[in-house]
Protein backbone atom coordinates (compact mmCIF):
# COMPACT_ATOMS: atom_id res chain seq x y z
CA UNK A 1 -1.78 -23.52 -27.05
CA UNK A 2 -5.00 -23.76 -25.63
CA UNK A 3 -6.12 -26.80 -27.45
CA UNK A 4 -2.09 -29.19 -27.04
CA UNK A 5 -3.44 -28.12 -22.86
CA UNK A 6 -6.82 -29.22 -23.16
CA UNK A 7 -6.26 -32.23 -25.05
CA UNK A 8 -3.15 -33.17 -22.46
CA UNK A 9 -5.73 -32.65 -19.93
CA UNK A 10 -8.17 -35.15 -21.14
CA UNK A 11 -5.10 -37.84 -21.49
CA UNK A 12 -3.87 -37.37 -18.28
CA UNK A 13 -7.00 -36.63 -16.07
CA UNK A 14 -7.35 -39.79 -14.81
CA UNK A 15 -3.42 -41.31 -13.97
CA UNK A 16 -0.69 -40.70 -11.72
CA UNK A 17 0.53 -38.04 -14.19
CA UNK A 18 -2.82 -36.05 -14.68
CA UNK A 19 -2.97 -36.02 -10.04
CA UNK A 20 1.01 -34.97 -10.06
CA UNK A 21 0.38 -32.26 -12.79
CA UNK A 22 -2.94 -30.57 -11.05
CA UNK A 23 -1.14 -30.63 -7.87
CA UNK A 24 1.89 -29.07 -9.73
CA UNK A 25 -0.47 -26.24 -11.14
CA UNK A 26 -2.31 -25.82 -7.73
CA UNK A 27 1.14 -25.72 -5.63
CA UNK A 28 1.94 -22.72 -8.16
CA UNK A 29 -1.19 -21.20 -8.26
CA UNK A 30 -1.10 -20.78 -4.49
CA UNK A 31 2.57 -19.33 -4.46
CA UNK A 32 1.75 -16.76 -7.07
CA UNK A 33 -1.31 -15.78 -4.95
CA UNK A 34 0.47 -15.49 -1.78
CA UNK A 35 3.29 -13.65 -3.84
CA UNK A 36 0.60 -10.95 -5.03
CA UNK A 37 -1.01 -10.24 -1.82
CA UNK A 38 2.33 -9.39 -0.10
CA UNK A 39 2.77 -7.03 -3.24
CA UNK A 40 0.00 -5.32 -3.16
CA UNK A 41 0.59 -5.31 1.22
CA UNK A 42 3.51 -3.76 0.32
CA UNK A 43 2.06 -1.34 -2.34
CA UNK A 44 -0.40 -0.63 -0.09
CA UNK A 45 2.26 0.20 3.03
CA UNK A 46 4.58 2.30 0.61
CA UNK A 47 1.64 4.57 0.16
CA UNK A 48 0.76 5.32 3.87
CA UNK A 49 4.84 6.05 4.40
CA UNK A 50 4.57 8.35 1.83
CA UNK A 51 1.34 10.23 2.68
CA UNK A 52 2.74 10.19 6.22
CA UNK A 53 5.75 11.56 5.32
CA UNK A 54 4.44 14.38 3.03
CA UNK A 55 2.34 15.61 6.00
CA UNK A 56 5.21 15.62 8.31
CA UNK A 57 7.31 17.71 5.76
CA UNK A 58 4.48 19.92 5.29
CA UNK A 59 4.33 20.48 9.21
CA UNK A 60 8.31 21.18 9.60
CA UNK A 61 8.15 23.74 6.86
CA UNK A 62 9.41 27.45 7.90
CA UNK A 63 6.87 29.11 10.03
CA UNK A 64 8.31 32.11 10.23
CA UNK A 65 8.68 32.83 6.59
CA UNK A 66 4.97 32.53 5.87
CA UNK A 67 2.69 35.41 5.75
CA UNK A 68 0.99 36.68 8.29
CA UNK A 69 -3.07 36.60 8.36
CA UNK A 70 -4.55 39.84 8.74
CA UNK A 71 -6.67 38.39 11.64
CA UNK A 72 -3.56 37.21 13.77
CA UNK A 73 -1.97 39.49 16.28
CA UNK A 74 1.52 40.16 16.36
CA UNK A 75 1.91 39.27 19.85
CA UNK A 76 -0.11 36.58 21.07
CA UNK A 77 0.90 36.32 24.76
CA UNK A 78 -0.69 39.85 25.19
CA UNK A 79 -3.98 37.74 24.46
CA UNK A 80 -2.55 34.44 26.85
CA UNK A 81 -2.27 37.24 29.71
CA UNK A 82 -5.35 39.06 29.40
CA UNK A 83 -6.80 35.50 29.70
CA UNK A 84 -5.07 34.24 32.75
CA UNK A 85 -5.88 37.08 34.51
């Protein structure tokens, strides 16, 4: 395959044919480019949503079901009032 595209290359490299087909292969080259860096934009974007959105699940999670440190208090405004005062 290689070889029919080189050898059509030589043939055509310096007529109308050979400028219409390199302008051809540029005009797609370009597209495909501009079509993979919007991909990978949006890869990129899809992965930020989801990172965001795992560490705003992980913040809503039930509170009041976890366990208690051994270090916490059970009433912390005893603390906020012997503060303010």
């Amino acid at each position: 395959m290689r070889f029919l595209l080189a050898l059509l290359f030589c043939k055509l490299s310096g007529g109308t044919a050979g400028l219409i087909l390199a302008a051809l292969f540029l005009l797609v080259f370009v597209l495909v480019a501009i079509y993979h860096g919007r991909l990978l934009d949006g890869i990129t974007r899809n992965g930020l949503m989801l990172n965001i959105k795992l560490v705003r699940c992980s913040h809503q999670s039930d509170w009041e079901r976890l366990p208690r440190s051994h270090q916490t208090r059970r009433n912390p405004g005893i603390l906020l009032k012997q503060i303010s005062t």
